[in-house]
Protein backbone atom coordinates (compact mmCIF):
# COMPACT_ATOMS: atom_id res chain seq x y z
CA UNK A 1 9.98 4.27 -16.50
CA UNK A 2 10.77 0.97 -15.01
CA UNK A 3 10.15 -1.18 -12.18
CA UNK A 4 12.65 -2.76 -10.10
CA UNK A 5 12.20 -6.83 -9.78
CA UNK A 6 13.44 -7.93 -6.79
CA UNK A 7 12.21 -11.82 -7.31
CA UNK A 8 11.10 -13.91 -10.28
CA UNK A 9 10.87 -17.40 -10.89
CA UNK A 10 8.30 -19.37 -14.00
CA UNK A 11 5.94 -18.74 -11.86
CA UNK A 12 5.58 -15.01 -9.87
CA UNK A 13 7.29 -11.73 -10.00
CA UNK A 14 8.08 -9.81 -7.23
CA UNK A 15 8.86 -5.70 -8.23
CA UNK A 16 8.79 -2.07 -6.87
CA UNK A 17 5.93 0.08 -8.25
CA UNK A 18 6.71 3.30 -8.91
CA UNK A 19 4.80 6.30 -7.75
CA UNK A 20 2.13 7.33 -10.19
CA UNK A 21 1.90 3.52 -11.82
CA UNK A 22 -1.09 1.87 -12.10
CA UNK A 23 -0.70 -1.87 -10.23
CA UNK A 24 -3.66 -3.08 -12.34
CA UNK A 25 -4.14 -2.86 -16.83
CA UNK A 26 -4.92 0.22 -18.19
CA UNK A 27 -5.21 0.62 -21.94
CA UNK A 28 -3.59 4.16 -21.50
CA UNK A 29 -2.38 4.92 -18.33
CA UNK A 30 1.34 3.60 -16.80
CA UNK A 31 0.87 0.77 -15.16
CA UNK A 32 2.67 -2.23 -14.03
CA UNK A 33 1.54 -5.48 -16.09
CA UNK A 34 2.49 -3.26 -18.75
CA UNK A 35 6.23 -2.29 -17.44
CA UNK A 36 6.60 -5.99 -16.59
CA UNK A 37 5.56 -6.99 -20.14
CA UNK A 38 8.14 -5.59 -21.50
CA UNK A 39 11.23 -6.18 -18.69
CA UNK A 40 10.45 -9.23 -18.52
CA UNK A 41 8.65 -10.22 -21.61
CA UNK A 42 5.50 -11.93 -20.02
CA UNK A 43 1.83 -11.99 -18.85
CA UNK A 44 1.34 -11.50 -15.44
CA UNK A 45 -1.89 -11.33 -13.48
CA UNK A 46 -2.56 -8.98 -10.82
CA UNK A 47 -3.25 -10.41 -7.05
CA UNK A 48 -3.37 -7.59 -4.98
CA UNK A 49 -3.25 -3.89 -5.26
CA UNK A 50 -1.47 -0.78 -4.46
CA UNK A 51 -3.03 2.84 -5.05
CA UNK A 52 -1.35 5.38 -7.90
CA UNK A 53 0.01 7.40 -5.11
CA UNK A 54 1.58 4.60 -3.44
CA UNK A 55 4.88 3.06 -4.56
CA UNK A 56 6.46 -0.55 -2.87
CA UNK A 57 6.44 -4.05 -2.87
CA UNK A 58 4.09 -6.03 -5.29
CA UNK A 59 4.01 -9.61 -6.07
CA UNK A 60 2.13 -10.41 -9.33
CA UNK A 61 1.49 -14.70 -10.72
CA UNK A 62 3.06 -15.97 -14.40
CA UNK A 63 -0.04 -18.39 -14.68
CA UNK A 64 -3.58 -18.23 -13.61
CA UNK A 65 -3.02 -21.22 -11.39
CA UNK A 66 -0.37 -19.01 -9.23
CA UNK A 67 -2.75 -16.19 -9.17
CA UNK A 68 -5.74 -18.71 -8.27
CA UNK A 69 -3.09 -20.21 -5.12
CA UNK A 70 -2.26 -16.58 -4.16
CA UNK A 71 -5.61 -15.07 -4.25
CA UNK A 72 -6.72 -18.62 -1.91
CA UNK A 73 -4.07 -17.06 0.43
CA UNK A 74 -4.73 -13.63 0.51
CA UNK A 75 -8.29 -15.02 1.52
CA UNK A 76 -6.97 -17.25 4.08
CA UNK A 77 -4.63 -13.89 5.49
CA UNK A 78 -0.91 -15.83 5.00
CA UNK A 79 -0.07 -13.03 3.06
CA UNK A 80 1.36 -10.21 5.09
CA UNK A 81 2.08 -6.75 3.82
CA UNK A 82 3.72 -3.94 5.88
CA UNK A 83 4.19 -0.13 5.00
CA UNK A 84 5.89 3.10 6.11
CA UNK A 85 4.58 6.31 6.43
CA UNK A 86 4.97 9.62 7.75
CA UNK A 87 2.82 11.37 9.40
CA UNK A 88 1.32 14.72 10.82
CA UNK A 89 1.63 15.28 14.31
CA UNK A 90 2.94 12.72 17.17
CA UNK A 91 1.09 9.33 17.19
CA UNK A 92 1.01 7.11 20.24
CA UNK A 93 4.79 4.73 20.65
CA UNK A 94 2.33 2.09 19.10
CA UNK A 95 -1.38 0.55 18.68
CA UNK A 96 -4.31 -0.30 16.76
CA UNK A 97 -6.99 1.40 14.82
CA UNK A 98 -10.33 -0.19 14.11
CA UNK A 99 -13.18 1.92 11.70
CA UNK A 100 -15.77 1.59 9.84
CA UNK A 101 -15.32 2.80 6.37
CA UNK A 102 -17.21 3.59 3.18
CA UNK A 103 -15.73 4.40 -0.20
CA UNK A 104 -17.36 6.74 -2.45
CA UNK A 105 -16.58 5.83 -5.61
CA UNK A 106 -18.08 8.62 -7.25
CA UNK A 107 -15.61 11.50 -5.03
CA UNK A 108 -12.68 8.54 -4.95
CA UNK A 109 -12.73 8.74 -1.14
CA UNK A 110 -13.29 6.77 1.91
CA UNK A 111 -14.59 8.08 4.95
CA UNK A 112 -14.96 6.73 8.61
CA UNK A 113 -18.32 6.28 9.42
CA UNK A 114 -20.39 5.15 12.41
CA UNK A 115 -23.02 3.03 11.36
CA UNK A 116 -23.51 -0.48 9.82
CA UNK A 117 -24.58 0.22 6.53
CA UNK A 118 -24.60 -0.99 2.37
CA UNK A 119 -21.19 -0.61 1.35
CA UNK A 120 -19.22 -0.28 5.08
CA UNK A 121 -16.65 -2.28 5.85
CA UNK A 122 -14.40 -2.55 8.67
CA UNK A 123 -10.90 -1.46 8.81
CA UNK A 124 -7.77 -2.54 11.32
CA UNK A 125 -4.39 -1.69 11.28
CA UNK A 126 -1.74 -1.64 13.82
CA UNK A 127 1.06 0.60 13.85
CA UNK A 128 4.59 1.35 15.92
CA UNK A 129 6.38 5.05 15.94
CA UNK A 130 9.89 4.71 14.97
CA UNK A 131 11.10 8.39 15.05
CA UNK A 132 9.54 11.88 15.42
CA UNK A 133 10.62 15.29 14.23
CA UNK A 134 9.48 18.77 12.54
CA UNK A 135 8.65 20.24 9.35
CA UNK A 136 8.44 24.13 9.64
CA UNK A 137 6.70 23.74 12.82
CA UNK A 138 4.78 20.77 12.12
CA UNK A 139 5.49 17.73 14.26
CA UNK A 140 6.07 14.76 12.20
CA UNK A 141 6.54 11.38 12.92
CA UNK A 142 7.53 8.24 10.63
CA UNK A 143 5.68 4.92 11.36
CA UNK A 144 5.58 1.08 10.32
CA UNK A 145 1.88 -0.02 9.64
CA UNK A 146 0.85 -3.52 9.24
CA UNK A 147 -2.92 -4.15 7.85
CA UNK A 148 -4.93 -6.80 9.07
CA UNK A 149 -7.34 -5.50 6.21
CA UNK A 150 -7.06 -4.07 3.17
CA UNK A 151 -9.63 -1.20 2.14
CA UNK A 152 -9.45 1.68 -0.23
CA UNK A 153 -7.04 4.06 1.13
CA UNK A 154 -7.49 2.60 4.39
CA UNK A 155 -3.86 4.23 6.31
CA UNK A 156 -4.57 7.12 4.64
CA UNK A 157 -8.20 7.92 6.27
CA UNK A 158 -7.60 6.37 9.74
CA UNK A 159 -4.64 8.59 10.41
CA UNK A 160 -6.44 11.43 8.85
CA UNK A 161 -9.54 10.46 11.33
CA UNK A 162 -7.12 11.02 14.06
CA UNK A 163 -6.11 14.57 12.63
CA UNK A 164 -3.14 12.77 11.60
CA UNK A 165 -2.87 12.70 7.59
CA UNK A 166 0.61 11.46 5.86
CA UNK A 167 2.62 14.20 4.23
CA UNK A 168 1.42 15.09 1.05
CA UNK A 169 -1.81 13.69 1.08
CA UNK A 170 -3.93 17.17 0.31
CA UNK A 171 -6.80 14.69 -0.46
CA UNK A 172 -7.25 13.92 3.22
CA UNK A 173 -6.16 17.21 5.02
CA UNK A 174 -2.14 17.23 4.71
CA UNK A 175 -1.28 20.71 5.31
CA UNK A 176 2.61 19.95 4.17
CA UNK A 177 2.99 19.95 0.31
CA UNK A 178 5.30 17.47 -1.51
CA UNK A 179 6.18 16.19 -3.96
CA UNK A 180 4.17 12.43 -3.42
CA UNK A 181 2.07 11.06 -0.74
CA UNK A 182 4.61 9.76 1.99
CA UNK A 183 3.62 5.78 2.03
CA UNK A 184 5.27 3.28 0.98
CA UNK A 185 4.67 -0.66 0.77
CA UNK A 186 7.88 -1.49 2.38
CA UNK A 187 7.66 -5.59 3.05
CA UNK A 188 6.18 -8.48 1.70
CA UNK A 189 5.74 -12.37 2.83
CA UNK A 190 3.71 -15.08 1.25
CA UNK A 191 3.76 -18.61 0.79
CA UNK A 192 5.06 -19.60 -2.72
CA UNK A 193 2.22 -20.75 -4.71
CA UNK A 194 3.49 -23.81 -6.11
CA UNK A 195 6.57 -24.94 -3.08
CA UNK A 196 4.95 -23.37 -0.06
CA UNK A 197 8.01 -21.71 0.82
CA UNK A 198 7.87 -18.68 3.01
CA UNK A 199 9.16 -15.61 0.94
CA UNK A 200 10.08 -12.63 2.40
CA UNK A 201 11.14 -9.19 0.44
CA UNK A 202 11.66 -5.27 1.48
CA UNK A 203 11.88 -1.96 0.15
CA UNK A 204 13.08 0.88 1.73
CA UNK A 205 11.84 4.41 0.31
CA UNK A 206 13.18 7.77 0.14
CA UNK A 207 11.06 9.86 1.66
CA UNK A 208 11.95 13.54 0.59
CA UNK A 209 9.80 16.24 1.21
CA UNK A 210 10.37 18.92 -1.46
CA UNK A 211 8.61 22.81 -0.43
């Protein structure tokens, strides 16, 4: 298994996880410091992440001083991430969604909640519709998100809130199977840590649906 480097410079890498990767260390599991270990044949440090069941765009630093100058801007918001999904049933030609969501760790879930509480954190997206159509009688439809936060499986519970869960996901109500969850990190943009230069870099997934 590899992943596909789209950008790399002494100081960040820019690759495609695969589905079923890890984005962070694991001392067993696939994952992607280890893949880019050996491409690459470096260290790199993790700056943001991307669930198992999610493939796409991930930038990860060469030194700790990148990761400290990326991790300033994720705080600051100048990095801006963008996905595509598809979806169950026939979302709205665009908008915004705004929750309130807590993450069981013990069940690995999140779940919109209603009250201010230990643990809750809000959640906003917006979204646009680019295309609708129908999977044995199920109205589908295939979206670009853009996160203005970034919680634990945060697209994935507040379309499935809306009775709207992405194909494949059978954690949060998808009645279609497949083959992977249909989401994909599909853009990235940051400011370089070290020039300042806007970078820019997309993906664009296959999403097959396989009965």
């Amino acid at each position: 298994m590899d992943a596909r480097v789209l950008f790399q410079d002494p100081h960040i890498i820019v690759a495609v996880k695969p589905y079923g990767v890890l984005s962070e260390a694991h001392d067993s599991l696939p994952n992607m410091p280890a893949l880019l270990r050996d491409q690459c044949g470096c260290e790199v440090f993790p700056v943001h992440r991307l669930d198992k069941t999610t493939e796409g765009v991930m930038l990860y630093a060469k030194t700790r001083e990148a990761a400290a100058s990326l991790s300033d801007a994720i705080r600051q918001g100048t990095i801006e991430k963008t996905y595509l999904a598809v979806v169950e049933g026939t979302p709205d030609a665009s908008g915004e969604m705004t929750d309130l969501l807590y993450f069981d760790r013990r069940k690995n879930k999140s779940y919109v909640v209603r009250r201010e509480r230990k643990g809750v954190k809000e959640a906003r997206l917006r979204y646009e519709r680019l295309d609708v159509s129908e999977h044995n009688g199920i109205p589908v439809a295939a979206v670009r998100i853009r996160l203005d936060t970034g919680r634990t499986h945060q697209i994935r519970v507040q379309f499935a809130s809306r009775r709207m869960p992405l194909v494949g996901d059978r954690r949060y109500g998808s009645r279609i199977p497949a083959d992977h969850i249909a989401l994909c990190a599909c853009a990235l943009s940051f400011p370089h840590p070290v020039t300042g230069e806007t970078m820019q870099f997309t993906y664009t997934p296959d999403f097959t649906i396989h009965i």
